[in-house]
Protein backbone atom coordinates (compact mmCIF):
# COMPACT_ATOMS: atom_id res chain seq x y z
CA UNK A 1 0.00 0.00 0.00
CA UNK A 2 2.96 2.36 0.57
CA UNK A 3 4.32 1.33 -2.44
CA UNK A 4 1.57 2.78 -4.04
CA UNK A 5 1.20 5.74 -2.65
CA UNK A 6 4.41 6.96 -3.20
CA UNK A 7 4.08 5.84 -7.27
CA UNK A 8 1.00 8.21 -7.15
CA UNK A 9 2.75 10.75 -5.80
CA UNK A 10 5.83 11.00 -7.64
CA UNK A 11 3.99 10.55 -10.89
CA UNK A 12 1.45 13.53 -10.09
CA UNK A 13 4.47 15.87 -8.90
CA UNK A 14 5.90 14.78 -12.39
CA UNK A 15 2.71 16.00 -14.17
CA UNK A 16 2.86 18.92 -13.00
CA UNK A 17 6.23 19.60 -13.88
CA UNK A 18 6.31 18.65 -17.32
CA UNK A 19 3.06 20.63 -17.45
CA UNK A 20 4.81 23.75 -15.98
CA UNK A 21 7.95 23.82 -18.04
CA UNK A 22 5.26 23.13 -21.12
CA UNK A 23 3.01 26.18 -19.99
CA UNK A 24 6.56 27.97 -20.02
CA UNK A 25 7.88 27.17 -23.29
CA UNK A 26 4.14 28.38 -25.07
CA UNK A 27 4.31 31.83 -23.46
CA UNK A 28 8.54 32.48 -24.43
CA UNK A 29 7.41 31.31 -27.87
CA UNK A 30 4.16 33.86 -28.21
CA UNK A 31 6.61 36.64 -26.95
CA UNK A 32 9.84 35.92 -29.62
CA UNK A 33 6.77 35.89 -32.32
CA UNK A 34 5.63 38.60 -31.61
CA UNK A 35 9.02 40.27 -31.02
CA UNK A 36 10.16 38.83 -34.53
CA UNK A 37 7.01 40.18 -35.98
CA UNK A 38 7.72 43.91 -34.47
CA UNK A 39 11.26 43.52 -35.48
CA UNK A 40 10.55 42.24 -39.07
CA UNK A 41 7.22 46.04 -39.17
CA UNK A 42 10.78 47.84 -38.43
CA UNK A 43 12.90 46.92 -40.91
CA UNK A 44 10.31 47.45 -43.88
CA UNK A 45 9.77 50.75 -42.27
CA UNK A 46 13.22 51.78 -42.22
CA UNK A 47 14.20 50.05 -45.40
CA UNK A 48 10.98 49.63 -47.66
CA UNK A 49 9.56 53.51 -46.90
């Protein structure tokens, strides 16, 4: 029964790890698009107009 417990509990503290760093990963990619996108407006404005 112990034996149990403690796979439950390392496999939910796991979960919500992985889902953590996974959260992480989504918002520093929406934020280098959108930098990339501001960075790409800039460059036609200086170069294109």
């Amino acid at each position: 029964m112990v034996m149990n417990h403690e796979i439950i509990t390392f496999t939910l503290i796991f979960a919500i790890l992985i889902g953590s760093i996974f959260f992480t990963v989504l918002k520093k990619r929406k934020r280098s698009a959108k930098s990339i996108y501001k960075l790409i407006d800039d460059l036609e404005k200086k170069y294109i107009y």
